[in-house]
Each structure stands twice: as structure tokens, then as C-alpha cells.
N, C-alpha and C. Protein backbone atom coordinates (compact mmCIF):
# COMPACT_ATOMS: atom_id res chain seq x y z
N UNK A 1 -11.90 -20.77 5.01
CA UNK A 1 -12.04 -21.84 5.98
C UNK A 1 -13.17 -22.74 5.52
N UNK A 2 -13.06 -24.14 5.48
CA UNK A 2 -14.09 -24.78 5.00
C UNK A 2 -14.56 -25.54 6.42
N UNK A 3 -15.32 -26.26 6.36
CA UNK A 3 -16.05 -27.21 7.42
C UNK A 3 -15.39 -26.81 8.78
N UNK A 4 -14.72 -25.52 9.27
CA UNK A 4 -14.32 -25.06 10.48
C UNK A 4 -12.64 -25.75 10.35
N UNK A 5 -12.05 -25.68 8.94
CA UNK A 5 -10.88 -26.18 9.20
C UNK A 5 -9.97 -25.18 8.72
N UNK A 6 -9.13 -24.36 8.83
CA UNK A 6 -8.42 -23.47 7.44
C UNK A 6 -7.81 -24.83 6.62
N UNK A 7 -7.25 -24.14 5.29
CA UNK A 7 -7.35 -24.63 3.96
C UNK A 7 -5.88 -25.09 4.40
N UNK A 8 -5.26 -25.70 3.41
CA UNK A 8 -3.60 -25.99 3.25
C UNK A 8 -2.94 -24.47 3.35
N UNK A 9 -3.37 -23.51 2.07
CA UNK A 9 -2.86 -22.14 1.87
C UNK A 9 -2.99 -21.63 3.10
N UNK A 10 -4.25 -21.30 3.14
CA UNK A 10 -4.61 -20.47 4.47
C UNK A 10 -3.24 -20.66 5.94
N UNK A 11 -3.01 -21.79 5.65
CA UNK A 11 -2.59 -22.15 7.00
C UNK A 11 -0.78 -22.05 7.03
N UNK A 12 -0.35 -22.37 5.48
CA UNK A 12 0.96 -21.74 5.06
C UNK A 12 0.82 -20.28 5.26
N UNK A 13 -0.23 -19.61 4.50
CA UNK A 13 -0.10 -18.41 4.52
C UNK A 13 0.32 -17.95 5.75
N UNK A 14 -0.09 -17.94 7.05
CA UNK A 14 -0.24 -17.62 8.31
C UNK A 14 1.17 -18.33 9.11
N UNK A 15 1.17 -19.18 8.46
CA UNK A 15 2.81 -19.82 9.01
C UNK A 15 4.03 -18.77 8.69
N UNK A 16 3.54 -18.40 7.92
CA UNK A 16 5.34 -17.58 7.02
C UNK A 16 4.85 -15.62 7.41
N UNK A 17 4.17 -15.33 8.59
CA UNK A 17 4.07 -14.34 8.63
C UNK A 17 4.82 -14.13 9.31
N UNK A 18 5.19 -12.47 9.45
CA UNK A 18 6.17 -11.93 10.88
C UNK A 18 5.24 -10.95 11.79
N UNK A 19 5.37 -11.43 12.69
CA UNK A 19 5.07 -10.43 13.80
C UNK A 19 5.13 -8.79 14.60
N UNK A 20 4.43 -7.71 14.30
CA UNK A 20 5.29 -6.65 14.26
C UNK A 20 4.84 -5.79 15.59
N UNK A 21 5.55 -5.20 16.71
CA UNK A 21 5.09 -5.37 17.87
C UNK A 21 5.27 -3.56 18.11
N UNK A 22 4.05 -2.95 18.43
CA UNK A 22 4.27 -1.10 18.85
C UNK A 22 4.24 -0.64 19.99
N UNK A 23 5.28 -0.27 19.88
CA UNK A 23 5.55 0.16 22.10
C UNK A 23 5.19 1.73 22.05
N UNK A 24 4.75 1.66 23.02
CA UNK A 24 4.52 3.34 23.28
C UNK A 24 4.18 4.45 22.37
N UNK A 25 2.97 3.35 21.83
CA UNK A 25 1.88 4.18 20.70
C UNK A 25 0.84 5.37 22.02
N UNK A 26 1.02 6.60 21.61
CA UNK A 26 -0.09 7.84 22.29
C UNK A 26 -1.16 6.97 22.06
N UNK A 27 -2.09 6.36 23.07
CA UNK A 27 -3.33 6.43 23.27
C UNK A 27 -4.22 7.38 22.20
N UNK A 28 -4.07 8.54 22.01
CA UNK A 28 -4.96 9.18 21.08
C UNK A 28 -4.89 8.73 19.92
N UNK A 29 -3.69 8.30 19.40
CA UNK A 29 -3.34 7.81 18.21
C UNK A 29 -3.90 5.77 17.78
N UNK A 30 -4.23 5.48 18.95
CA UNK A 30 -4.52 4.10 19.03
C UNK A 30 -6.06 4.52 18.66
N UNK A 31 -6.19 5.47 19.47
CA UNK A 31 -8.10 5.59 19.32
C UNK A 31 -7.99 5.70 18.11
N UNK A 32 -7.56 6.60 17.94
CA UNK A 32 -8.09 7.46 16.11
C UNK A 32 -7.62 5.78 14.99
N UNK A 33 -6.60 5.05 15.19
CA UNK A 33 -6.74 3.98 14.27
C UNK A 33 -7.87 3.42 14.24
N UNK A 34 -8.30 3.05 15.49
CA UNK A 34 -9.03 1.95 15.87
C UNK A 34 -10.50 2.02 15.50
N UNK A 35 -10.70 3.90 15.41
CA UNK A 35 -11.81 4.62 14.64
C UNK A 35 -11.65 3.79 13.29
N UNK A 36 -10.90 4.49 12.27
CA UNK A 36 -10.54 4.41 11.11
C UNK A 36 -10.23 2.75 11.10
N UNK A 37 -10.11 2.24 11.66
CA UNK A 37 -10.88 0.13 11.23
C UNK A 37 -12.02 0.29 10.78
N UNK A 38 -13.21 0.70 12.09
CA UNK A 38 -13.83 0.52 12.34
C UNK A 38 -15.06 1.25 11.22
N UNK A 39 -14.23 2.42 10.92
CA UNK A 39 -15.03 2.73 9.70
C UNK A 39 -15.07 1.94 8.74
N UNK A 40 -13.81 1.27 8.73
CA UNK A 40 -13.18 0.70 7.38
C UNK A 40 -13.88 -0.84 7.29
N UNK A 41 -14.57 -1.18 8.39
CA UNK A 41 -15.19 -2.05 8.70
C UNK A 41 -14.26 -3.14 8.48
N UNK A 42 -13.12 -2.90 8.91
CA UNK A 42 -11.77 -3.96 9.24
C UNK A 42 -11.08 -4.05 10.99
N UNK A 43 -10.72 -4.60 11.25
CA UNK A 43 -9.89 -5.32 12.53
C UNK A 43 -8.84 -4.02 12.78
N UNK A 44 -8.45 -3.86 13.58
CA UNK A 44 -7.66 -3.20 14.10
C UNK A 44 -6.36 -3.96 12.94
N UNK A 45 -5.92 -4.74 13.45
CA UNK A 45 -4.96 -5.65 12.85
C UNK A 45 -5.20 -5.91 11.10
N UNK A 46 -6.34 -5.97 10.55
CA UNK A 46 -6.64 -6.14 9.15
C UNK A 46 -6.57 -4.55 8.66
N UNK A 47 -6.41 -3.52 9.45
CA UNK A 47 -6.62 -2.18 8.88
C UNK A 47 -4.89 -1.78 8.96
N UNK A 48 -4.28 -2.25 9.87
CA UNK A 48 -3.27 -1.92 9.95
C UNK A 48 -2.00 -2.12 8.80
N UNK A 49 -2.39 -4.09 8.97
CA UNK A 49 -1.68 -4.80 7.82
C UNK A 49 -2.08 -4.02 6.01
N UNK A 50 -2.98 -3.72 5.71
CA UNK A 50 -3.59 -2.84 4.59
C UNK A 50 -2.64 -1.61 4.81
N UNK A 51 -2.61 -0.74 5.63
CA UNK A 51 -1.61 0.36 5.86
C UNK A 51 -0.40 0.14 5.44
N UNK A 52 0.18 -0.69 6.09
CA UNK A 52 1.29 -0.85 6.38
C UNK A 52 2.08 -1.48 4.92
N UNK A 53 0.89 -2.68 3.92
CA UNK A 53 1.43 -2.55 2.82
C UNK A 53 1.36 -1.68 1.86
N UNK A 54 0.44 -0.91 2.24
CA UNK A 54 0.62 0.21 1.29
C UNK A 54 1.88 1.00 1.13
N UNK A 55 1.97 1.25 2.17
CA UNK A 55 3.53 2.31 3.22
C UNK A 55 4.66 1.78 2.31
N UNK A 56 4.66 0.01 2.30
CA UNK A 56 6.04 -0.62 1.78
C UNK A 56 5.45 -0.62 0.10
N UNK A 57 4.60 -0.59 -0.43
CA UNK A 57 4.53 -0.73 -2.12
C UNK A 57 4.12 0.67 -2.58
N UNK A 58 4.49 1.57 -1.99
CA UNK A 58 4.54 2.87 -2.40
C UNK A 58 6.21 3.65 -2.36
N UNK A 59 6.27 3.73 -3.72
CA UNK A 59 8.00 4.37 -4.02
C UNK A 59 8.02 5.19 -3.27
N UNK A 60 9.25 6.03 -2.53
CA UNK A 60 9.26 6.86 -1.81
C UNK A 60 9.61 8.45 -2.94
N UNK A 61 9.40 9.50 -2.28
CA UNK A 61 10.10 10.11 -3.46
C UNK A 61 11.24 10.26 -4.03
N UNK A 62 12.23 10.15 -2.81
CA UNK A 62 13.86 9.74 -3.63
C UNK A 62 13.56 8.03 -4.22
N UNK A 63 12.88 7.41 -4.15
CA UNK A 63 12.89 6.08 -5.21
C UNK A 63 12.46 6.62 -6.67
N UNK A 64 11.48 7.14 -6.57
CA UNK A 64 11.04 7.93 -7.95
C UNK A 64 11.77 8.78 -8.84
N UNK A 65 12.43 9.73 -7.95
CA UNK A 65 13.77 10.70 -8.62
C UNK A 65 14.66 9.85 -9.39
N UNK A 66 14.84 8.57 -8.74
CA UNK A 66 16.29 7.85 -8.36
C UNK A 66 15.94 6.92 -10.06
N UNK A 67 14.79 6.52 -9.82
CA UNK A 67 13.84 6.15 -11.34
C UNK A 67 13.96 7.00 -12.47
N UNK A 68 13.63 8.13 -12.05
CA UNK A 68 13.50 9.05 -13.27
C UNK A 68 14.51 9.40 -13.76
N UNK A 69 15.62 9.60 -12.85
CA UNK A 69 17.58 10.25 -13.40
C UNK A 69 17.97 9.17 -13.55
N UNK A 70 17.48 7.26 -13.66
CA UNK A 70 18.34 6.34 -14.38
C UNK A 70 17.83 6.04 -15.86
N UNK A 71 16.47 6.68 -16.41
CA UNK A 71 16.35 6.41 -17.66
C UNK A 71 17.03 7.20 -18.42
N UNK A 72 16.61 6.79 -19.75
CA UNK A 72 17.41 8.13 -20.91
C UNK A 72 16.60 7.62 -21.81
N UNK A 73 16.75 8.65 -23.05
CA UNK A 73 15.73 8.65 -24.10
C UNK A 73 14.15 8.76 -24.00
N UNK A 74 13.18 8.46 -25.00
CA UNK A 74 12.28 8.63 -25.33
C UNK A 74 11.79 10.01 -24.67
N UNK A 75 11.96 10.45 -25.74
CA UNK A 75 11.75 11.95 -25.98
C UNK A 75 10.77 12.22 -26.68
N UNK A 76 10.06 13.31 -26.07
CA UNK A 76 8.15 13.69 -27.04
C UNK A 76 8.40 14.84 -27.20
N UNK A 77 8.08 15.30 -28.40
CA UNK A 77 8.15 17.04 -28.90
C UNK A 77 6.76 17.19 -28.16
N UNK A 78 6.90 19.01 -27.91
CA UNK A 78 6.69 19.45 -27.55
C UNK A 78 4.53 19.25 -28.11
N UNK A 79 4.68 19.67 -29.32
CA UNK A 79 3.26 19.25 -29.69
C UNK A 79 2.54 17.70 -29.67
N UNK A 80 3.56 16.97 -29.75
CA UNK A 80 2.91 15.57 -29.39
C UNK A 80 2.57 15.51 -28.21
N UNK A 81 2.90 15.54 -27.19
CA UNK A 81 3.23 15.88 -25.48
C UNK A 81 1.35 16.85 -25.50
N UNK A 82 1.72 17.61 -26.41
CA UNK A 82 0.09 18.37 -25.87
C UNK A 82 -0.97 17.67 -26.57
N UNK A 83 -1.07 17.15 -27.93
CA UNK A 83 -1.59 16.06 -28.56
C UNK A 83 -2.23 15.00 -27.41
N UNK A 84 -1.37 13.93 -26.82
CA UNK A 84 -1.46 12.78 -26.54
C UNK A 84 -2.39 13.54 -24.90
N UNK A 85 -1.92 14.98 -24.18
CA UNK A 85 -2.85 15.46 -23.21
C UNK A 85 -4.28 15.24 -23.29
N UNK A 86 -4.06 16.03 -24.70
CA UNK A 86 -5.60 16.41 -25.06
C UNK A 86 -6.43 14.73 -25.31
N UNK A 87 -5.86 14.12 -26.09
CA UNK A 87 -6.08 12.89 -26.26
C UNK A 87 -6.70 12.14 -24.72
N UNK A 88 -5.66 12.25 -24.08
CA UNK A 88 -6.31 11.55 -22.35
C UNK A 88 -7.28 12.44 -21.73
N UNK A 89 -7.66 13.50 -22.10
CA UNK A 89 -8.70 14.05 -21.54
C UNK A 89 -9.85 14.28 -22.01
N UNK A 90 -9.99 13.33 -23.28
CA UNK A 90 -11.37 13.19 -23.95
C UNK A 90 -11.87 12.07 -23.52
């Protein structure tokens, strides 16, 4: 925000969002987020949105399987495979 105005971006940005609305969240469960902002020294709403993209840019594990049984090839013998270990753990 400059001189108390948002920017061009800023203000697209915020135009093209969607709205996401939680009914009949347990109270205990509202507290305990609202903790975990607050630790996070984020907004209820800024801690959430952070969650929530995480949730969507994290493969699920059938996405990963589904990844792993469509490649083929590249194949490591068995001593290279312990080679290149040892290698990442120096």
C-alpha cells in the first residue's frame, strides 16, 4: 500500500479472489486455530489461507503412487544407489 492507496496489483490481486465460508466449525477447534495464528503471528484469515495452500500444493498420496507407476526407466544399480547415499550424507 503506498500513500494509504493499494497498488494496481494489490487491488487485482484481491479482485480475483474466492471466498470460502465454514459452517459449523466446533468452537474448540476455532480456538485452537486462532491460537496457532496467533502464534504464527498471522490473522486468523492469513493463517488459514497459508494452510489451506499448503493442503492444495501438497500431492496427495495416491497423486504420488499415481506419479511413480507412470514413469519407466532410469534405473541405478544397486552400488551406485549406495554411492550417491553416502555422497548426500557428507
Amino acid at each position: 500500500m503506498v500513500g494509504g492507496l493499494h497498488s494496481r496489483s494489490e487491488g487485482m490481486h484481491h479482485a480475483c479472489m474466492t471466498t470460502v465460508v465454514v459452517r459449523d466449525l466446533p468452537d474448540d477447534i476455532h480456538r485452537k486455530l486462532q491460537e496457532r495464528a496467533r502464534d504464527a503471528g498471522q490473522s486468523l484469515q492469513q493463517y488459514l489461507t497459508v494452510q489451506l495452500a499448503r493442503l492444495a500444493t501438497t500431492p496427495t498420496l495416491d497423486e504420488v503412487i499415481n506419479r511413480i507407476t507412470t514413469r519407466s526407466g532410469g534405473r541405478v544399480g544397486f552400488q551406485q544407489a549406495v554411492a550417491d547415499l553416502d555422497a548426500d550424507r557428507d
